[in-house]
PDB file of N, CA and C in Angstrom:
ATOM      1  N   UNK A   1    -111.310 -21.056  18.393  1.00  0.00           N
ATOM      2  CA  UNK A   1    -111.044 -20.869  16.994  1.00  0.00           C
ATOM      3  C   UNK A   1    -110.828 -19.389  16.682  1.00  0.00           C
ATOM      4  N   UNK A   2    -111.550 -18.455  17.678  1.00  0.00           N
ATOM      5  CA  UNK A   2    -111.460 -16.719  17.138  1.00  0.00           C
ATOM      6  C   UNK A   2    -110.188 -16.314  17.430  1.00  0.00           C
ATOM      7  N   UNK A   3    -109.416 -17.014  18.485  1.00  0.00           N
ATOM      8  CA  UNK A   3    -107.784 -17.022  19.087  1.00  0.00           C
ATOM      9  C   UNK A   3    -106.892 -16.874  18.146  1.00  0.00           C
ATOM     10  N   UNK A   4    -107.095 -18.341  17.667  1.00  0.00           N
ATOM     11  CA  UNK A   4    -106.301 -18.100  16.008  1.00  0.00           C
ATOM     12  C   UNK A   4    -106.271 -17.518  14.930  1.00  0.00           C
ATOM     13  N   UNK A   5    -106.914 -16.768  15.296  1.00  0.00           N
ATOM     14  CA  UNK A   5    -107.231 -15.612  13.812  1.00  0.00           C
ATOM     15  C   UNK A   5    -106.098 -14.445  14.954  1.00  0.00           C
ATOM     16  N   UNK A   6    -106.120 -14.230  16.093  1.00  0.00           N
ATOM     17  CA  UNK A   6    -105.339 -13.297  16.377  1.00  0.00           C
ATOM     18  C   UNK A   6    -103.577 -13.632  16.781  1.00  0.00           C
ATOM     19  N   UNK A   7    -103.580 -14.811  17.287  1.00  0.00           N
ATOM     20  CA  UNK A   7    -102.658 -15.048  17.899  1.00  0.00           C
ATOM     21  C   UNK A   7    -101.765 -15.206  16.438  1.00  0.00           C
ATOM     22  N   UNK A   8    -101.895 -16.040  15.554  1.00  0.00           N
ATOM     23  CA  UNK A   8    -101.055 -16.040  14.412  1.00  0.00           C
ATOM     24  C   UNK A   8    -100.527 -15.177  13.730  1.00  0.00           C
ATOM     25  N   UNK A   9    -101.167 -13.952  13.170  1.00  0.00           N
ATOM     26  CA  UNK A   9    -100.839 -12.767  12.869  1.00  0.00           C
ATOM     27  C   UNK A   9     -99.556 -11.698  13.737  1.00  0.00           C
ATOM     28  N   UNK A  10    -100.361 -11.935  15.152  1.00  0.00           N
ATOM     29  CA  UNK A  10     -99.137 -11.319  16.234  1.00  0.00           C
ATOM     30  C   UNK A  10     -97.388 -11.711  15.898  1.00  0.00           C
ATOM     31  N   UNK A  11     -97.709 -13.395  16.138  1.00  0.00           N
ATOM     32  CA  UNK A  11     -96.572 -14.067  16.384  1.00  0.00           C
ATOM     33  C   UNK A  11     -96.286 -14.048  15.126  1.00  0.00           C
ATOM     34  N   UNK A  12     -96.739 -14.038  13.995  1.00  0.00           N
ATOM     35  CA  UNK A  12     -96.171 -13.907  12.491  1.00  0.00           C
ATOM     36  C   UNK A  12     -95.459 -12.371  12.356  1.00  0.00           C
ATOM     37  N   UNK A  13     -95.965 -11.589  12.950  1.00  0.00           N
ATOM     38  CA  UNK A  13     -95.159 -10.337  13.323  1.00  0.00           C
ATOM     39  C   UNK A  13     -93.969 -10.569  14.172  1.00  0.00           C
ATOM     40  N   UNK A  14     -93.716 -11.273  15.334  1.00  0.00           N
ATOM     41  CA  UNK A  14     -92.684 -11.037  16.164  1.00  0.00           C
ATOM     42  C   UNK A  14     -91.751 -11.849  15.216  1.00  0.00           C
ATOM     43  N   UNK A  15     -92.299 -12.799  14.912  1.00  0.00           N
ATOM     44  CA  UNK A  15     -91.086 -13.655  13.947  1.00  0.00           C
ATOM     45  C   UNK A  15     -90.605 -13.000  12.906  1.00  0.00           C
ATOM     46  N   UNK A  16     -91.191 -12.195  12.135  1.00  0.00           N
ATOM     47  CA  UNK A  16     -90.368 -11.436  11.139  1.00  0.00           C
ATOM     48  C   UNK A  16     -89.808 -10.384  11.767  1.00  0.00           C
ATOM     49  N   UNK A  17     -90.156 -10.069  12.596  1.00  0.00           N
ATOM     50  CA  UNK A  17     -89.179  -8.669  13.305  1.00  0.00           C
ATOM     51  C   UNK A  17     -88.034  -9.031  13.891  1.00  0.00           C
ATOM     52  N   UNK A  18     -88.034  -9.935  14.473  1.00  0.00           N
ATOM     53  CA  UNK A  18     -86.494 -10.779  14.883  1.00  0.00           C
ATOM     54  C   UNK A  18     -86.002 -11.252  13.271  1.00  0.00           C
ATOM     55  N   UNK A  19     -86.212 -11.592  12.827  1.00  0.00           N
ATOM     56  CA  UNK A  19     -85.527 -12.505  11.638  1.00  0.00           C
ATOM     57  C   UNK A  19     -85.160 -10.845  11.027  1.00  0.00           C
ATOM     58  N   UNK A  20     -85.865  -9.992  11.284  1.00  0.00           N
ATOM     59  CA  UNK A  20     -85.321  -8.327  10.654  1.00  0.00           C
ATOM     60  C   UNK A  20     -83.862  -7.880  11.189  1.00  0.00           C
ATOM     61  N   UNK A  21     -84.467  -8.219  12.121  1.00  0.00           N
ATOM     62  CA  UNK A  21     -83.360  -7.717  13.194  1.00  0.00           C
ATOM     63  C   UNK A  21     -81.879  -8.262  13.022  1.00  0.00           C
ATOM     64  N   UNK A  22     -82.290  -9.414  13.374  1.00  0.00           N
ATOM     65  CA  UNK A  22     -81.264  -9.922  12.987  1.00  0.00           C
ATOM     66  C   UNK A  22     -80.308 -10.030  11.756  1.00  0.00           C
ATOM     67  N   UNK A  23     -80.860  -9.640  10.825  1.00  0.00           N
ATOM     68  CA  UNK A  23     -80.287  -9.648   8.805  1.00  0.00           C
ATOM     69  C   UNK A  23     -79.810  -8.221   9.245  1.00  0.00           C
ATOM     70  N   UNK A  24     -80.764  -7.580   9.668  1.00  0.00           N
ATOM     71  CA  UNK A  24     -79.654  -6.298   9.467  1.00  0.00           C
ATOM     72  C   UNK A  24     -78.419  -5.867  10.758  1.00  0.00           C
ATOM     73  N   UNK A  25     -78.382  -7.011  11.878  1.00  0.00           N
ATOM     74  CA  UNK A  25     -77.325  -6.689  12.279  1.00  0.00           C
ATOM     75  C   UNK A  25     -76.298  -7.444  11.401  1.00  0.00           C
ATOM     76  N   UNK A  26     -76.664  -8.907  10.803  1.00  0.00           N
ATOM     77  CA  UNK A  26     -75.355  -9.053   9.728  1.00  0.00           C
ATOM     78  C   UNK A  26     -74.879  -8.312   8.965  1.00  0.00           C
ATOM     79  N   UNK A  27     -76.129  -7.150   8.581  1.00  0.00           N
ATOM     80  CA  UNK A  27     -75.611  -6.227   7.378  1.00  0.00           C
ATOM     81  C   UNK A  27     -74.096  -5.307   7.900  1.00  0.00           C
ATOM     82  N   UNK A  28     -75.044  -4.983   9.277  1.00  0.00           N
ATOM     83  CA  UNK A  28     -74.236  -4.080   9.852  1.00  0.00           C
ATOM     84  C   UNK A  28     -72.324  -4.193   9.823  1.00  0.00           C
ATOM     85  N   UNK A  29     -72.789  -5.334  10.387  1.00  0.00           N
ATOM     86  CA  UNK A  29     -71.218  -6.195  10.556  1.00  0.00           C
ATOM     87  C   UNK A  29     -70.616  -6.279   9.350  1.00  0.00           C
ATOM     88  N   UNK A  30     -71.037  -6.472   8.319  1.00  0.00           N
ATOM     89  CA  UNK A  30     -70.702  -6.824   7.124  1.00  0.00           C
ATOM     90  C   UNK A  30     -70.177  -5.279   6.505  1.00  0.00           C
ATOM     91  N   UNK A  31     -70.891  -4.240   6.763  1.00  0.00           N
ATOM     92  CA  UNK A  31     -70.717  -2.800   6.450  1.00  0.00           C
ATOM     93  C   UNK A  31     -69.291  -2.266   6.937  1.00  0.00           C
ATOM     94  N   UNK A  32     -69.602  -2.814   8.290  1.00  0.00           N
ATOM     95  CA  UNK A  32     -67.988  -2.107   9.150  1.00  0.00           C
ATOM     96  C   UNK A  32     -66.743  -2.596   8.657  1.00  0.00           C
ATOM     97  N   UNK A  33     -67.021  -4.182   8.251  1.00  0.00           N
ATOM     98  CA  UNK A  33     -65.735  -4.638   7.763  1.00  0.00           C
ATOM     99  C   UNK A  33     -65.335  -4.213   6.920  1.00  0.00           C
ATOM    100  N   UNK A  34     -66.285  -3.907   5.907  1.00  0.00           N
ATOM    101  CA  UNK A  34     -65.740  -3.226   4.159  1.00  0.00           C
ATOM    102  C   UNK A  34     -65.520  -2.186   4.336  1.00  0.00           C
ATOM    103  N   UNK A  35     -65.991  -1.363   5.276  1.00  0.00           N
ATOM    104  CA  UNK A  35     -65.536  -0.216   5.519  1.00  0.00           C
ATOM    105  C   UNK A  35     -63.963   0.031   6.340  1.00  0.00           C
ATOM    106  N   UNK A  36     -63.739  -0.931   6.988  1.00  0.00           N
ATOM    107  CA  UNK A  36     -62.345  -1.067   7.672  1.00  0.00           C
ATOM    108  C   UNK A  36     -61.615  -1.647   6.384  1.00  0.00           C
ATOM    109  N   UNK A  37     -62.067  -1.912   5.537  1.00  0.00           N
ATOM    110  CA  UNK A  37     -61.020  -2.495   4.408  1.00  0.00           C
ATOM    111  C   UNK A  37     -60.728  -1.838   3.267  1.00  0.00           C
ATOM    112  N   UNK A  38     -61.397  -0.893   3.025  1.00  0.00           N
ATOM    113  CA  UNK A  38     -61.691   0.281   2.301  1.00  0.00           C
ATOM    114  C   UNK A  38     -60.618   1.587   2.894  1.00  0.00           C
ATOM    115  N   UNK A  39     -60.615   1.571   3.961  1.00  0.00           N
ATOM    116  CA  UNK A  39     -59.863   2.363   4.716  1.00  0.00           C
ATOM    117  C   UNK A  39     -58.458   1.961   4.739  1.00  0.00           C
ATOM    118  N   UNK A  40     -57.909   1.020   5.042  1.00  0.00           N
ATOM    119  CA  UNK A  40     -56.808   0.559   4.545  1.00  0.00           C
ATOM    120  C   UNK A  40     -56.005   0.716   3.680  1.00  0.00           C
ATOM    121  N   UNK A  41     -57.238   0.021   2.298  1.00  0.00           N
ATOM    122  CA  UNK A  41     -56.727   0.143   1.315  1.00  0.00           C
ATOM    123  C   UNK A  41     -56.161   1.650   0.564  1.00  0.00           C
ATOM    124  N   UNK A  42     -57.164   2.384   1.134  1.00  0.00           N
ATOM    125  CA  UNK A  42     -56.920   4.293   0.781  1.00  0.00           C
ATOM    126  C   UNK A  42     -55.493   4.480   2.001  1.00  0.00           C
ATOM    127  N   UNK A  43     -55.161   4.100   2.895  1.00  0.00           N
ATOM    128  CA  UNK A  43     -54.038   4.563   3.766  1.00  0.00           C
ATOM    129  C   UNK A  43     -52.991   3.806   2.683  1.00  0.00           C
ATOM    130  N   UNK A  44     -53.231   2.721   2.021  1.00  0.00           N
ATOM    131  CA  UNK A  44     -51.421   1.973   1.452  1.00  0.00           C
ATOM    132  C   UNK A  44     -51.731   2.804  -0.087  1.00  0.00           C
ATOM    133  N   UNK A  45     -52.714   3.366  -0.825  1.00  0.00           N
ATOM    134  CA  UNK A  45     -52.524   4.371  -1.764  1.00  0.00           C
ATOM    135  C   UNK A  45     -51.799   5.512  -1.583  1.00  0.00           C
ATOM    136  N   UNK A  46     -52.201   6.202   0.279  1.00  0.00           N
ATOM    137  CA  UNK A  46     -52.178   7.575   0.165  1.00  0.00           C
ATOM    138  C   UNK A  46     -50.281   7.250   0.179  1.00  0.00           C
ATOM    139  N   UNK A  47     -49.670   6.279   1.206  1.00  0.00           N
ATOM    140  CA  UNK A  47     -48.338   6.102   1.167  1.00  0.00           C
ATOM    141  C   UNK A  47     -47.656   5.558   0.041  1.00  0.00           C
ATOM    142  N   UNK A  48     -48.193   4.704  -0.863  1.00  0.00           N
ATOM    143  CA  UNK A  48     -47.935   4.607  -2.282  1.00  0.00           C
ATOM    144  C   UNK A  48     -47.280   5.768  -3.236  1.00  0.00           C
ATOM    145  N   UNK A  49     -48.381   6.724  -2.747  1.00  0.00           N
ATOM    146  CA  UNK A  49     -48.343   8.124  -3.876  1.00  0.00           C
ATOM    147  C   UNK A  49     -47.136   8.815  -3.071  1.00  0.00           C
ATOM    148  N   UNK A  50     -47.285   8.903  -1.681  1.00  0.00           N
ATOM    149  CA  UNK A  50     -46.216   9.799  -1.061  1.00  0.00           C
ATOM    150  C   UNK A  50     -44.654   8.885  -1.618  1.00  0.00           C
ATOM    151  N   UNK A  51     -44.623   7.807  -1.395  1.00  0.00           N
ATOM    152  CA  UNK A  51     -43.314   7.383  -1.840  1.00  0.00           C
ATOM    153  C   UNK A  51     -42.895   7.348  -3.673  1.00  0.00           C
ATOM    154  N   UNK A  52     -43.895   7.298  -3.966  1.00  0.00           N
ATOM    155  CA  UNK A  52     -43.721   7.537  -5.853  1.00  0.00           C
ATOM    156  C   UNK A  52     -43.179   8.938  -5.903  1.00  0.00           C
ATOM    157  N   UNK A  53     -43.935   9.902  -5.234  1.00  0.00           N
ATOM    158  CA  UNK A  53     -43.347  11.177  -5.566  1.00  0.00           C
ATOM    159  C   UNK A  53     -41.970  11.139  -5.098  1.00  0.00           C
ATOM    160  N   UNK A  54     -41.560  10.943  -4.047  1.00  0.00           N
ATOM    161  CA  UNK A  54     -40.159  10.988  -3.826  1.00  0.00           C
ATOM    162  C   UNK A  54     -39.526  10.357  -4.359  1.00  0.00           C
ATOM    163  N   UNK A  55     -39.775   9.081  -4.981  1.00  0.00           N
ATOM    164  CA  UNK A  55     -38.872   8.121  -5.984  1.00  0.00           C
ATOM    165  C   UNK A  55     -38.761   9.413  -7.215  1.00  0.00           C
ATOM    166  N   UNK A  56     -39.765   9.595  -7.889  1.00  0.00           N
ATOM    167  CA  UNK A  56     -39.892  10.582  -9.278  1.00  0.00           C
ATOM    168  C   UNK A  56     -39.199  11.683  -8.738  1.00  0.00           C
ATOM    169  N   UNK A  57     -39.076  12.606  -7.544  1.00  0.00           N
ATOM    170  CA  UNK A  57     -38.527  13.784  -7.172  1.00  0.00           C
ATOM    171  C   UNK A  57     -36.932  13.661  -7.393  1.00  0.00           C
ATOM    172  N   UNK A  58     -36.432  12.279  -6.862  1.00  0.00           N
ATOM    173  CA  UNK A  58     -35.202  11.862  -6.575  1.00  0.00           C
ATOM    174  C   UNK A  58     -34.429  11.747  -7.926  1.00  0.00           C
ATOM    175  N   UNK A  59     -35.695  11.051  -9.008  1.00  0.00           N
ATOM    176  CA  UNK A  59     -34.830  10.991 -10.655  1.00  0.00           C
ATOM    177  C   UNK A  59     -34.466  11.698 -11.122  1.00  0.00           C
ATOM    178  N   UNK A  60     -35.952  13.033 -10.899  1.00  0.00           N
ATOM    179  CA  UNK A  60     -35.975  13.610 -11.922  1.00  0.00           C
ATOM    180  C   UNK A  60     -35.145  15.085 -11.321  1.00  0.00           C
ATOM    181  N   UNK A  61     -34.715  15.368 -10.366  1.00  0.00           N
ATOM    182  CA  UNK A  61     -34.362  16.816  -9.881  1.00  0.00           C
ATOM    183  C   UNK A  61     -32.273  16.702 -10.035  1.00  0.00           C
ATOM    184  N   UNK A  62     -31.796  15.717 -10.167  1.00  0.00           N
ATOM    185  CA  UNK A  62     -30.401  15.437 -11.009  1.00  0.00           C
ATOM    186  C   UNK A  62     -30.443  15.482 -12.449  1.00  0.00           C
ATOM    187  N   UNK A  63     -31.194  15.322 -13.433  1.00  0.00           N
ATOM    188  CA  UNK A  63     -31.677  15.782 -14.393  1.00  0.00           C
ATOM    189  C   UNK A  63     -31.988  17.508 -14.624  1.00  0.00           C
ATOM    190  N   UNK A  64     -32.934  17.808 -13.848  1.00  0.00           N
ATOM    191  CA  UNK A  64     -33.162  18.888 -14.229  1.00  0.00           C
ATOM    192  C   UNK A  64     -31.966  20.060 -13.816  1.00  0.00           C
ATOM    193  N   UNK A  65     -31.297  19.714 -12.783  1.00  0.00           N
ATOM    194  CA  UNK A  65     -29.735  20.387 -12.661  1.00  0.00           C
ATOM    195  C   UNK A  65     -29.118  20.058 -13.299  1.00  0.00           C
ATOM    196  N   UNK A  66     -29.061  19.657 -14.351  1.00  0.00           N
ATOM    197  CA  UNK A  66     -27.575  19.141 -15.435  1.00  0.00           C
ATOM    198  C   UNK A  66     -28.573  19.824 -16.268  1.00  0.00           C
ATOM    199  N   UNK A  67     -29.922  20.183 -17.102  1.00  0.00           N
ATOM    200  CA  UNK A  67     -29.752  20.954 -17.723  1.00  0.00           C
ATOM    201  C   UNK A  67     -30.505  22.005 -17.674  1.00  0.00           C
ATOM    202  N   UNK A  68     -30.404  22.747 -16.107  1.00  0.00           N
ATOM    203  CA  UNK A  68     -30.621  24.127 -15.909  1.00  0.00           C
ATOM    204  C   UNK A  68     -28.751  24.247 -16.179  1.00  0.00           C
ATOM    205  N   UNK A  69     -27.854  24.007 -16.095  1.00  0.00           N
ATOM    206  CA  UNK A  69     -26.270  23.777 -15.979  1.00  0.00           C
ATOM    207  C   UNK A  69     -25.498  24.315 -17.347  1.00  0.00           C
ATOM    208  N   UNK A  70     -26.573  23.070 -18.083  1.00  0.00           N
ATOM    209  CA  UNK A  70     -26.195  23.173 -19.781  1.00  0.00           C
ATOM    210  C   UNK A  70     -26.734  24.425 -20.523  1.00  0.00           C
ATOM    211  N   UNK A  71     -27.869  24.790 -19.892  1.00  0.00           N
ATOM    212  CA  UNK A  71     -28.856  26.033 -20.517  1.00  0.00           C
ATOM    213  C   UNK A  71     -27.841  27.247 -19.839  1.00  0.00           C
ATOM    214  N   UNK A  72     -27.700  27.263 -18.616  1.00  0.00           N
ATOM    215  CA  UNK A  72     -26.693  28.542 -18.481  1.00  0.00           C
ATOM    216  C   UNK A  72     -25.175  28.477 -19.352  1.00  0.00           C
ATOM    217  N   UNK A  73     -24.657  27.495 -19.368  1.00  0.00           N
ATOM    218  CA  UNK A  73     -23.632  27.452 -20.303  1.00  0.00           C
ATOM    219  C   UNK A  73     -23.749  27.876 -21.543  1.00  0.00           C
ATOM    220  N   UNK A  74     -24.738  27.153 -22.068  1.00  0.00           N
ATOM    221  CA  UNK A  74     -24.972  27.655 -23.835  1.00  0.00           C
ATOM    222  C   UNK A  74     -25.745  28.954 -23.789  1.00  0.00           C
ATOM    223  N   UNK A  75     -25.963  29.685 -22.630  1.00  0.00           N
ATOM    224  CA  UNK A  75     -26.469  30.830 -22.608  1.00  0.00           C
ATOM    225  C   UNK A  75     -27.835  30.981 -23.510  1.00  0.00           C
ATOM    226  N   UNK A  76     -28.876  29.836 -22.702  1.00  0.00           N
ATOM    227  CA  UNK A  76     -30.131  29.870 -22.845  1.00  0.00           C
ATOM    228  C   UNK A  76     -30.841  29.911 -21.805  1.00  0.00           C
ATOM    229  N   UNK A  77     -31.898  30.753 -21.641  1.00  0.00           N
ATOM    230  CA  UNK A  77     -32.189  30.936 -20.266  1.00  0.00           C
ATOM    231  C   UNK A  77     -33.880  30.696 -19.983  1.00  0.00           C
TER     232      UNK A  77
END
């Protein structure tokens, strides 16, 4: 009977330390993925922004030569 006062406690320890163990390697796994998806998602922004600027560069710089064009003509500078 004095057994069971020790042996339960032990093994009530090993069992929560595995069941620990184990939750936080799901965490783990669970961490890397969002983190690989997170990463992604910031690489199709960073090329997003690089191609917006060149779309906006492309509009707007035929514009601004027709009236840097007009301003030297009407002799405004």
């Amino acid at each position: 009977m004095m057994i069971e006062y020790l042996v339960a406690p032990i093994l009530g320890l090993l069992i929560s330390l595995k069941y620990t163990n184990s939750m936080v390697a799901k965490q783990a796994a669970k961490c890397e993925e969002c983190c690989a998806k997170i990463e992604s998602v910031e690489k199709k922004i960073a090329e997003h922004e690089t191609e917006m600027l060149q779309k906006v560069m492309t509009t707007v710089l035929p514009v601004a030569k027709a009236v840097n064009r007009l301003n030297n003509e009407v002799g405004i500078r």
